[in-house]
C-alpha atoms as a PDB file:
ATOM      1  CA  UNK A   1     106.809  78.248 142.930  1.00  0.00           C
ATOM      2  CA  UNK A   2     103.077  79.018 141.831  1.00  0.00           C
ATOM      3  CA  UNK A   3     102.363  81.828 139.670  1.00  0.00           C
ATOM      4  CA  UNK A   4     100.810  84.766 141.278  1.00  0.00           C
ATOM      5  CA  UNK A   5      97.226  85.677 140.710  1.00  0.00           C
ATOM      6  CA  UNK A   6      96.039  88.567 138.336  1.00  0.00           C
ATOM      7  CA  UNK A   7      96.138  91.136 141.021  1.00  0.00           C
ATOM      8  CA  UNK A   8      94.078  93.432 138.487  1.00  0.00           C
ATOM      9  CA  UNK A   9      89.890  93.238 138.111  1.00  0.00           C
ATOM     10  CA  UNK A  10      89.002  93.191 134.832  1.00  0.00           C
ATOM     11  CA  UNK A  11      85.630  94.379 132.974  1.00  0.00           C
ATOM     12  CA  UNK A  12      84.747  92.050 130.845  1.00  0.00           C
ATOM     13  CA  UNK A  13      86.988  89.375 132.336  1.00  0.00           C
ATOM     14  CA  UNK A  14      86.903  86.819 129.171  1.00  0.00           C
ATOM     15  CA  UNK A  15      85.815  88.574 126.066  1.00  0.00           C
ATOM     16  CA  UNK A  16      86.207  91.625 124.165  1.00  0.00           C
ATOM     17  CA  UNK A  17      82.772  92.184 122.199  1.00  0.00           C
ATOM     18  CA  UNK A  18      83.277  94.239 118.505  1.00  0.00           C
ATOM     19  CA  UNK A  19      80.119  94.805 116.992  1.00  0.00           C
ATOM     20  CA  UNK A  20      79.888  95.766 113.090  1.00  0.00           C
ATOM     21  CA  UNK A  21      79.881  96.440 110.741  1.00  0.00           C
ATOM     22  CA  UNK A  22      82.695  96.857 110.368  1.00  0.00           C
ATOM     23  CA  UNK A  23      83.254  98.833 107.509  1.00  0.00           C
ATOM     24  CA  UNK A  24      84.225 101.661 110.106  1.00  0.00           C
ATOM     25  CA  UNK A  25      86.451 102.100 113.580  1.00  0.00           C
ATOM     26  CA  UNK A  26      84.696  99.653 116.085  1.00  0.00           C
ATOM     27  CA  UNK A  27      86.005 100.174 119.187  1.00  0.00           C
ATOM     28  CA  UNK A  28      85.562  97.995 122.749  1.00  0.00           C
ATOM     29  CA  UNK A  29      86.378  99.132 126.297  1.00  0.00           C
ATOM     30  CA  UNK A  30      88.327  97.458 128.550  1.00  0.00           C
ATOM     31  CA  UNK A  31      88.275  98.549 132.250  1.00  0.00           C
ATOM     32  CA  UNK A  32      91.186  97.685 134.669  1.00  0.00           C
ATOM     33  CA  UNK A  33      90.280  98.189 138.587  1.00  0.00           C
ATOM     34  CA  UNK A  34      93.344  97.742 141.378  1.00  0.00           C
ATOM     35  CA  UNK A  35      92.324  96.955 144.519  1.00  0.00           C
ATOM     36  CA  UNK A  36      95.105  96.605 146.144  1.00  0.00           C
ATOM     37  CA  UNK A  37      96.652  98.790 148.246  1.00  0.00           C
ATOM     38  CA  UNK A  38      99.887  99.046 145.977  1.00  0.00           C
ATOM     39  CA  UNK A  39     100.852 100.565 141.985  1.00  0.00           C
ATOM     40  CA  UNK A  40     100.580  97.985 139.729  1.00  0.00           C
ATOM     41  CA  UNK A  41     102.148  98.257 136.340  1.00  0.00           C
ATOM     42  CA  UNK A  42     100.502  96.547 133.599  1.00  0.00           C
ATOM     43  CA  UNK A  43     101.180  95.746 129.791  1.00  0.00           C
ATOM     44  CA  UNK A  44      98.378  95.187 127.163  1.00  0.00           C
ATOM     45  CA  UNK A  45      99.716  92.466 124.466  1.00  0.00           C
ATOM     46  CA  UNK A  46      97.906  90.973 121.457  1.00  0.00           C
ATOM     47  CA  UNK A  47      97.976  88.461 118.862  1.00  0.00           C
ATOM     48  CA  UNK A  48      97.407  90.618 116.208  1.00  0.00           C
ATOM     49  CA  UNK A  49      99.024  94.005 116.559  1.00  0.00           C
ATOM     50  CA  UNK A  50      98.552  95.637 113.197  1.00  0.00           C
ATOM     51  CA  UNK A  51      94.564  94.888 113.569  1.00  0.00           C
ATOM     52  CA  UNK A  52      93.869  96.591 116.831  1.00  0.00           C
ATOM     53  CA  UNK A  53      94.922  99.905 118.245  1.00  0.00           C
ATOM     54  CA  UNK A  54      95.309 100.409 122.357  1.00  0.00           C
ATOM     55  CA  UNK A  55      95.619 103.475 123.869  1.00  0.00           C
ATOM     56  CA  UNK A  56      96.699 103.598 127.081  1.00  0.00           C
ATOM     57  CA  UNK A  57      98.697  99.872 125.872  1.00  0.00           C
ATOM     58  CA  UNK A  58     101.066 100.208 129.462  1.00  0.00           C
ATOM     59  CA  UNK A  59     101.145 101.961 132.446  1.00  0.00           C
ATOM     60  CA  UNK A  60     100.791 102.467 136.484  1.00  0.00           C
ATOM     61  CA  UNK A  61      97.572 102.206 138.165  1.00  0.00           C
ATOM     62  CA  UNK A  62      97.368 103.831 141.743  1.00  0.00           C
ATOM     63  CA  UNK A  63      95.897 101.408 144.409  1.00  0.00           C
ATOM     64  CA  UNK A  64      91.858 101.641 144.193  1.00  0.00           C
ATOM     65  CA  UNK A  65      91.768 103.355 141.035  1.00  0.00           C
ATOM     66  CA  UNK A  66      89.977 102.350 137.426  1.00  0.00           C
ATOM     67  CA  UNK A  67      91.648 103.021 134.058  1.00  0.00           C
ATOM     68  CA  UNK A  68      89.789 102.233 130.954  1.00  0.00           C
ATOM     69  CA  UNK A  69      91.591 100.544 127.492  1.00  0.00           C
ATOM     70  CA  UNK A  70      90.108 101.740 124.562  1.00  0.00           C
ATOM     71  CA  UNK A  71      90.657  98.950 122.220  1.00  0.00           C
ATOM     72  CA  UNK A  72      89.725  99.520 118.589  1.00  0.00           C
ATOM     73  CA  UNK A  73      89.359  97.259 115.425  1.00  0.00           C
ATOM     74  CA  UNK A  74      90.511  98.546 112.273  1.00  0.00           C
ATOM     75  CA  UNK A  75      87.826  98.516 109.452  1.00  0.00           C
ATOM     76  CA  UNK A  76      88.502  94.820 107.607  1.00  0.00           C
ATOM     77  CA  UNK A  77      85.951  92.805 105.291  1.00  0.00           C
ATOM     78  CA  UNK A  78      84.055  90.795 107.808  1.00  0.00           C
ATOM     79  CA  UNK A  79      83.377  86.666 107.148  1.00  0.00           C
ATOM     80  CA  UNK A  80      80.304  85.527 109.071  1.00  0.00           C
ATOM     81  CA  UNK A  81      81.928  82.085 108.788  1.00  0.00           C
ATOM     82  CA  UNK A  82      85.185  82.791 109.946  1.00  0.00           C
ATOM     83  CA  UNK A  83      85.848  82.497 113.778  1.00  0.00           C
ATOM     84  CA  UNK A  84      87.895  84.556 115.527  1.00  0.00           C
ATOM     85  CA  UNK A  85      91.382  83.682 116.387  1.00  0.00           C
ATOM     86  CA  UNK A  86      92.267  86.835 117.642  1.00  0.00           C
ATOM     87  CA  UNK A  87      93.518  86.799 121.384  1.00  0.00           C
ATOM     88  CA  UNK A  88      94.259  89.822 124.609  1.00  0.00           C
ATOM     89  CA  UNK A  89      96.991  89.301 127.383  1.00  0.00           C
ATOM     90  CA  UNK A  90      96.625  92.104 130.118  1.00  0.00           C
ATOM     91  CA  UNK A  91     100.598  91.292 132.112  1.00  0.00           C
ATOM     92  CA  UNK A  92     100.605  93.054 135.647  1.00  0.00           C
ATOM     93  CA  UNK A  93     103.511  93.482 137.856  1.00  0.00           C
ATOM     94  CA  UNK A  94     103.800  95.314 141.405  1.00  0.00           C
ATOM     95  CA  UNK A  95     105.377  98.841 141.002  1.00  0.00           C
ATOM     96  CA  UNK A  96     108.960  98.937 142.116  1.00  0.00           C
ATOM     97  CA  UNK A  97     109.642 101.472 144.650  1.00  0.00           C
ATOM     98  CA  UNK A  98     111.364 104.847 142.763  1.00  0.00           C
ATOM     99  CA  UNK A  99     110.113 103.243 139.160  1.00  0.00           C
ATOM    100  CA  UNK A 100     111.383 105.373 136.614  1.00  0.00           C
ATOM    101  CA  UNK A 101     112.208 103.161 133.481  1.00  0.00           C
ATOM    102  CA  UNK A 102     109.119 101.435 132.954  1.00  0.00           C
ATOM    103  CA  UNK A 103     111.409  98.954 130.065  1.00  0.00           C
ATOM    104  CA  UNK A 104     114.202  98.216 132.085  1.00  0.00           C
ATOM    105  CA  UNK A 105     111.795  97.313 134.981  1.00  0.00           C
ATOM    106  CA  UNK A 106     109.991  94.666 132.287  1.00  0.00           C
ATOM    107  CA  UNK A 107     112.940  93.373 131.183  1.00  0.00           C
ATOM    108  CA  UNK A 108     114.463  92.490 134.630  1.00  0.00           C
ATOM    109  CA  UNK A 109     110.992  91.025 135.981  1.00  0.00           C
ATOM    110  CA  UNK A 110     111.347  87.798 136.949  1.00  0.00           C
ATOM    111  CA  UNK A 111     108.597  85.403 135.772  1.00  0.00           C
ATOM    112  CA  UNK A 112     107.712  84.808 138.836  1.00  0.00           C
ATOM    113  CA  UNK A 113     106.072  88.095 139.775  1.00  0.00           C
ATOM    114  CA  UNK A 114     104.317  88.521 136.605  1.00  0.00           C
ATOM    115  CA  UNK A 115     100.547  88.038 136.426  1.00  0.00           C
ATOM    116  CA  UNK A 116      98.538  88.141 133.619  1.00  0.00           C
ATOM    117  CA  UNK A 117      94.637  87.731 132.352  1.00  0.00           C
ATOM    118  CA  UNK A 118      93.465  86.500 128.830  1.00  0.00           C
ATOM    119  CA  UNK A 119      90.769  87.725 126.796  1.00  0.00           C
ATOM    120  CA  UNK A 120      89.113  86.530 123.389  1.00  0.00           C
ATOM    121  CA  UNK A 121      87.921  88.765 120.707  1.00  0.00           C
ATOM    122  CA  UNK A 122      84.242  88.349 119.315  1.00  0.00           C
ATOM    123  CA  UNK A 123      82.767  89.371 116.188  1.00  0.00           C
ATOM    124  CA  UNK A 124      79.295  90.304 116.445  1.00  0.00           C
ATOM    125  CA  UNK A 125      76.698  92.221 113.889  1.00  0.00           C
ATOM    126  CA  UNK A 126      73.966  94.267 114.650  1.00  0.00           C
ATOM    127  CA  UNK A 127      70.152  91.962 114.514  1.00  0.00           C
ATOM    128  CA  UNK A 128      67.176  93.877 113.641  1.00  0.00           C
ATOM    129  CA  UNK A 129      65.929  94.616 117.403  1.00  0.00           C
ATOM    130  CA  UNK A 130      69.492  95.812 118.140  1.00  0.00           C
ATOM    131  CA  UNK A 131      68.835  98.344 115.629  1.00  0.00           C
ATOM    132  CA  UNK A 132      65.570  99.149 116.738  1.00  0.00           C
ATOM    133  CA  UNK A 133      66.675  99.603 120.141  1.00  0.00           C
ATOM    134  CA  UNK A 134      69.488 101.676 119.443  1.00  0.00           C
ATOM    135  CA  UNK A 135      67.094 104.406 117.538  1.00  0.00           C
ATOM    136  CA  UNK A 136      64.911 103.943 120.309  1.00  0.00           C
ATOM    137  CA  UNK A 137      67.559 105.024 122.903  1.00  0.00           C
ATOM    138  CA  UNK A 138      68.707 107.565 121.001  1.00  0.00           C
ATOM    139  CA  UNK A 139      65.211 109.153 120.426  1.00  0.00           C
ATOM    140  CA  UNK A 140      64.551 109.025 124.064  1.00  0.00           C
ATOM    141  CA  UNK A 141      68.036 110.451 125.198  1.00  0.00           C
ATOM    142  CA  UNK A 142      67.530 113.242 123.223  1.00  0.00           C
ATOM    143  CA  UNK A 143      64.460 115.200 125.235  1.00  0.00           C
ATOM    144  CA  UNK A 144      66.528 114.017 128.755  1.00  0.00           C
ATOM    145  CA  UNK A 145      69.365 115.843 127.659  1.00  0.00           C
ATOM    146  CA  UNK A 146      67.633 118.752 126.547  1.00  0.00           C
ATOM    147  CA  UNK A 147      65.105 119.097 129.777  1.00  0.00           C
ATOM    148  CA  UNK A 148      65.759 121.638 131.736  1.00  0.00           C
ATOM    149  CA  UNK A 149      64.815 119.483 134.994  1.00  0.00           C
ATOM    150  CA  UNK A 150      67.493 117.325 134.737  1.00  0.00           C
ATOM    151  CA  UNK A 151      69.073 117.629 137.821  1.00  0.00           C
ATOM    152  CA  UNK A 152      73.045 118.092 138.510  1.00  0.00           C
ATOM    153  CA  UNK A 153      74.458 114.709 138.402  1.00  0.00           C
ATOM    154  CA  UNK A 154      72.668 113.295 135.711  1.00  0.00           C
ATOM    155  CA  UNK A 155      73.981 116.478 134.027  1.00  0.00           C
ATOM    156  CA  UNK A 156      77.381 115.783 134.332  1.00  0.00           C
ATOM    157  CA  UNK A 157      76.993 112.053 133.942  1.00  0.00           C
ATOM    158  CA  UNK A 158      76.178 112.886 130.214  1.00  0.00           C
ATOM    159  CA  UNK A 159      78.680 115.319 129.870  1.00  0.00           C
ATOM    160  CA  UNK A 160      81.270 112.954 130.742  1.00  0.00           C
ATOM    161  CA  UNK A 161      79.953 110.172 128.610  1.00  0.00           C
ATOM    162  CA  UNK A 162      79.707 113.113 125.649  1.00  0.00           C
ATOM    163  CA  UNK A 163      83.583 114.097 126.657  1.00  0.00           C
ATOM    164  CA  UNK A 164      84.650 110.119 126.115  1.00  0.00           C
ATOM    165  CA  UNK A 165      82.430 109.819 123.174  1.00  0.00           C
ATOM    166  CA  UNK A 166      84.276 112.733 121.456  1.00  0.00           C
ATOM    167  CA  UNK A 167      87.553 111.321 122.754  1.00  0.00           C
ATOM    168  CA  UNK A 168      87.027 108.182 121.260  1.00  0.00           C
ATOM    169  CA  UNK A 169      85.786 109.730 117.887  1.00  0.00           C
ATOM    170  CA  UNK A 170      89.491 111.673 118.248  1.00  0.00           C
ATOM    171  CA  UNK A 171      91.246 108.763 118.630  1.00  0.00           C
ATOM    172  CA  UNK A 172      89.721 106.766 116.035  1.00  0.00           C
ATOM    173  CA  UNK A 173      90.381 109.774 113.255  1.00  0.00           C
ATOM    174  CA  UNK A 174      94.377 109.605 114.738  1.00  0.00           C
ATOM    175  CA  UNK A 175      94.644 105.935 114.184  1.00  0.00           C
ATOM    176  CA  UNK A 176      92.771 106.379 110.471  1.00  0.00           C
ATOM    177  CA  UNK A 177      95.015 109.347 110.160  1.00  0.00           C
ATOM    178  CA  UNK A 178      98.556 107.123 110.959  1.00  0.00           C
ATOM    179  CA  UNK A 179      97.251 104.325 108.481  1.00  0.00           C
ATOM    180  CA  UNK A 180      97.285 106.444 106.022  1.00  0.00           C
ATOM    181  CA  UNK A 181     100.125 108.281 106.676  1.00  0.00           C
ATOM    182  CA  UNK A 182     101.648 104.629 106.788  1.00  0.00           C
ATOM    183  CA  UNK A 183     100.294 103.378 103.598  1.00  0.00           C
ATOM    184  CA  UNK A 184     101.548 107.182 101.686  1.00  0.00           C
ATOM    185  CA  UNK A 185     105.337 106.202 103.224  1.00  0.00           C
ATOM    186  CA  UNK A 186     105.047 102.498 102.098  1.00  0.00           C
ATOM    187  CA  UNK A 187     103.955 103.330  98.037  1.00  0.00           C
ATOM    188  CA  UNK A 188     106.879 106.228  98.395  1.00  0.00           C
ATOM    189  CA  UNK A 189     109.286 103.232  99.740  1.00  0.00           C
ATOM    190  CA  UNK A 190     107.973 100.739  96.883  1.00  0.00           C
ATOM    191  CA  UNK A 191     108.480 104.235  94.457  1.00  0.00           C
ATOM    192  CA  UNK A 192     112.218 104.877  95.615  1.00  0.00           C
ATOM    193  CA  UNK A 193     112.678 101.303  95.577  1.00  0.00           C
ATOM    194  CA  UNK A 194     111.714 100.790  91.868  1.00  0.00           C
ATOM    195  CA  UNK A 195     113.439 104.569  90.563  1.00  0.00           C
ATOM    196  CA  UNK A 196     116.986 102.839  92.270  1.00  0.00           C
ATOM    197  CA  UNK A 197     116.324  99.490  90.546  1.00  0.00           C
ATOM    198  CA  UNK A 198     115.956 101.746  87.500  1.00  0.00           C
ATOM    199  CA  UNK A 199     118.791 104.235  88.042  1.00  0.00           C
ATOM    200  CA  UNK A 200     121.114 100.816  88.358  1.00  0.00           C
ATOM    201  CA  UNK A 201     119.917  99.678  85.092  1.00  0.00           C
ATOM    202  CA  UNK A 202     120.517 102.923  83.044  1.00  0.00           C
ATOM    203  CA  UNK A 203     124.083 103.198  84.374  1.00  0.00           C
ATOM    204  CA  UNK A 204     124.585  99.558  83.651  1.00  0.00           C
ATOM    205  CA  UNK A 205     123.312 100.566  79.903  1.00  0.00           C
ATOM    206  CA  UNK A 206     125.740 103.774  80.276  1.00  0.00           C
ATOM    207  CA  UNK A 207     128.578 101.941  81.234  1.00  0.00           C
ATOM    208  CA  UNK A 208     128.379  98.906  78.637  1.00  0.00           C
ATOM    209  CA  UNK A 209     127.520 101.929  75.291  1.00  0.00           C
ATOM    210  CA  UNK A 210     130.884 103.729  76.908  1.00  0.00           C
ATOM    211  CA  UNK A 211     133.187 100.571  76.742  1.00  0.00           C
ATOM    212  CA  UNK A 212     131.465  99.530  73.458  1.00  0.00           C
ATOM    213  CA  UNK A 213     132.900 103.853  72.138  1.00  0.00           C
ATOM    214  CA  UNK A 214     136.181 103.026  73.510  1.00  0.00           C
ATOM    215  CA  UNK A 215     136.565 100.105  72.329  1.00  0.00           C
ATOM    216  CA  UNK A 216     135.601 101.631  68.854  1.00  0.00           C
ATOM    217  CA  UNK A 217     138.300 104.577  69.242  1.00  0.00           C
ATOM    218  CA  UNK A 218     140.860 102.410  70.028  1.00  0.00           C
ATOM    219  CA  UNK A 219     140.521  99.861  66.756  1.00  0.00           C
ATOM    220  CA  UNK A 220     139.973 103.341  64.515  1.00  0.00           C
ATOM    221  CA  UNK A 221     143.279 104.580  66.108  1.00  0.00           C
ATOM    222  CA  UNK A 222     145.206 100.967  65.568  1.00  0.00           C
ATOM    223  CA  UNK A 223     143.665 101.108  62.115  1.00  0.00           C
ATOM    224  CA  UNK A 224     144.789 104.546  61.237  1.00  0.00           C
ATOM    225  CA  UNK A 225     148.082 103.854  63.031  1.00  0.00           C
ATOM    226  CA  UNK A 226     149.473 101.484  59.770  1.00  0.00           C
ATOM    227  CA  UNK A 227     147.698 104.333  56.866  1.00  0.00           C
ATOM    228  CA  UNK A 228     149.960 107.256  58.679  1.00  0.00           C
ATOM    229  CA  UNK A 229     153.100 105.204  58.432  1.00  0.00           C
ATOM    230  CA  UNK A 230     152.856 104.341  54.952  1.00  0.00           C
ATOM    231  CA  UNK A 231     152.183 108.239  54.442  1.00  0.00           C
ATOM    232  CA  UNK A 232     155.523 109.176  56.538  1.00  0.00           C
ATOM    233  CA  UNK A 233     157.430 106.477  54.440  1.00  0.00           C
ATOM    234  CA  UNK A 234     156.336 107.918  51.190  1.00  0.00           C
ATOM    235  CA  UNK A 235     157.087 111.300  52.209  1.00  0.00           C
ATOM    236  CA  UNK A 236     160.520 110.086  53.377  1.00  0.00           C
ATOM    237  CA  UNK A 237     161.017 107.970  50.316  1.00  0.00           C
ATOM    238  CA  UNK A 238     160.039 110.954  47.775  1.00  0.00           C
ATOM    239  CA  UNK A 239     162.431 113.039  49.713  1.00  0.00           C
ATOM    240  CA  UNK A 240     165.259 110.569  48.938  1.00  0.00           C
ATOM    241  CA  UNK A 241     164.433 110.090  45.225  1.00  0.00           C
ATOM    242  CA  UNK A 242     164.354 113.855  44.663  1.00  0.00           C
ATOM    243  CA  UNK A 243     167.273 114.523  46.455  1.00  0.00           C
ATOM    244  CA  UNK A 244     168.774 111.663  43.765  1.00  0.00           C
ATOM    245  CA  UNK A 245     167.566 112.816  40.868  1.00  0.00           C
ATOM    246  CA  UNK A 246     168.775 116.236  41.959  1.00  0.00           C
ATOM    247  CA  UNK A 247     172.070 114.970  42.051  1.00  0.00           C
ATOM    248  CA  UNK A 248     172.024 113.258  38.835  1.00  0.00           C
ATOM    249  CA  UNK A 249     171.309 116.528  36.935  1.00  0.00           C
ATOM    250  CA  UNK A 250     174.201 118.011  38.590  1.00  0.00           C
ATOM    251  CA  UNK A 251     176.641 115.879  38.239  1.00  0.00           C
ATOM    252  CA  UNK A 252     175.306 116.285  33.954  1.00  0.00           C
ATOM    253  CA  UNK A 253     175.349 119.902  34.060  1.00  0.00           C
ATOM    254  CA  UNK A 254     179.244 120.171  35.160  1.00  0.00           C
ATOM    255  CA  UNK A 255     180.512 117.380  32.906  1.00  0.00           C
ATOM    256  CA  UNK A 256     178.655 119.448  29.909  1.00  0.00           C
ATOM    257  CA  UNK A 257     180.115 122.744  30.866  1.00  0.00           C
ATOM    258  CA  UNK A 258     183.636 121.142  31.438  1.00  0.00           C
ATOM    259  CA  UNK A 259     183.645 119.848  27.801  1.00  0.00           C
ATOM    260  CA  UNK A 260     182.231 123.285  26.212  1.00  0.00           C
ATOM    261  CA  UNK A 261     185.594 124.894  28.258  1.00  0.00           C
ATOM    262  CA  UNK A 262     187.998 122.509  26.707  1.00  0.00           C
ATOM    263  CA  UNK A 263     186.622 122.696  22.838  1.00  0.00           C
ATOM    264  CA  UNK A 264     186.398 126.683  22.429  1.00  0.00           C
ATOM    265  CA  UNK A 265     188.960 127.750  20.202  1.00  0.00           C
ATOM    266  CA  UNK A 266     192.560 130.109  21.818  1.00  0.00           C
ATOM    267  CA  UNK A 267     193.081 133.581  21.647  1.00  0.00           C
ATOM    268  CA  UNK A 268     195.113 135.393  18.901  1.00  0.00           C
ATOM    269  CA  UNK A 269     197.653 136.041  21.255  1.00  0.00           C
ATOM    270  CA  UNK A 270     198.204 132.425  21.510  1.00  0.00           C
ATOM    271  CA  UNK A 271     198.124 131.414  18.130  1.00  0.00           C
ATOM    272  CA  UNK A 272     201.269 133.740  17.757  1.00  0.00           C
END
């Protein structure tokens, strides 16, 4: 079965101009017209996400209506020389009746019923008479806007230009906003990162200087272990010899006083 035919009308159909510098937010619209008489659903992809912010990137459009993508570049350091490899896909589907989970519905899609459009991003800096004719435009705008004949719809024409200028000056402070927001949580990640790789280390250190101290304790204990021994066995053998010697003297000290019983000399009575 052929594939089905973008259903959507896109403006520009091929290419999606950036013009620099680019030292700043360059942003390009994209406009997506349905003319059918159904919702179509569509789905803005790209080659290189973390380069471009979309915003509306997915949604319905009503039959006969006109959305317009805001796509915008992020500030990068631009190479004349260097071609663009940078690539759009706009995927349309018709609305399911009672649509309420726009992922399940793009998950279950058959390939089939898919449509899609591709678009090429170009590069382009401002020439001389581009800059000329910007200032030019600019100085003539200037007195329209602030006449006092301009009549009603050319009044609200450049309202509603001024309205999506400001919107788009909104958006492109949110996206600078989340970038930096994003590059604050990634140096706080690489932070916590190295203070765990550090906090490993130390208790690595902590652990090997507290085996290193027990280790130490336990050879002064086996070495004191012998030293009190040889203390208890004196004490023990002391308390034998003195206990020996104490004897000894005894045993002296009775003999002695037996013998001074048996030489003293007999009463008078005895003699007669």
């Amino acid at each position: 079965m052929s594939k089905l035919e973008q259903i959507l009308v896109l403006d520009p159909p091929n290419d999606l101009k950036f013009k620099g510098p680019f030292t700043d937010v360059v942003t390009a619209n994209l406009k997506l017209k349905n003319p059918s008489d159904k919702r179509v659903c569509f789905k803005v992809k790209t080659t290189a996400p973390r380069r471009y912010c979309v915003r509306p990137n997915s949604g319905i459009i009503e039959p006969g209506a006109t959305l317009v993508i805001s796509v915008m570049l992020q500030p990068f350091d631009y190479d004349p020389n260097e071609k663009s490899k940078h690539k759009f896909m706009v995927q349309t589907i018709f609305a399911p009746a009672n649509t309420t989970d726009m992922e399940i519905m793009w998950k279950d899609a058959k390939p089939d019923e898919l449509m899609d459009s591709k678009l090429r991003c170009v590069f382009e800096l401002p020439s001389e008479n581009d800059k000329v004719n910007d200032v030019d435009s600019v100085s003539k705008s200037v007195p329209v806007l602030n006449s006092s004949k301009v009549d009603g719809p050319m009044a609200a024409k450049s309202a509603s230009a001024a309205l999506d200028d400001s919107e788009m000056k909104k958006i492109a402070e949110e996206c600078k906003r989340l970038q930096t927001e994003v590059s604050k949580l990634n140096d706080e990640n690489r932070q916590l990162k190295d203070e765990g790789l550090r906090l490993r280390k130390f208790q690595r250190s902590d652990y090997a200087s507290s085996n290193s101290s027990s280790a130490m304790s336990r050879e002064s204990k086996a070495g004191s272990l012998p030293s009190l021994l040889v203390v208890i066995a004196a004490i023990f053998i002391g308390f034998f010899l003195g206990k020996f010697v104490l004897g000894k003297c005894k045993c002296g000290f009775n003999g002695s006083s037996r013998r001074r019983k048996s030489s003293a000399p007999s009463s008078p009575e005895t003699q007669d």
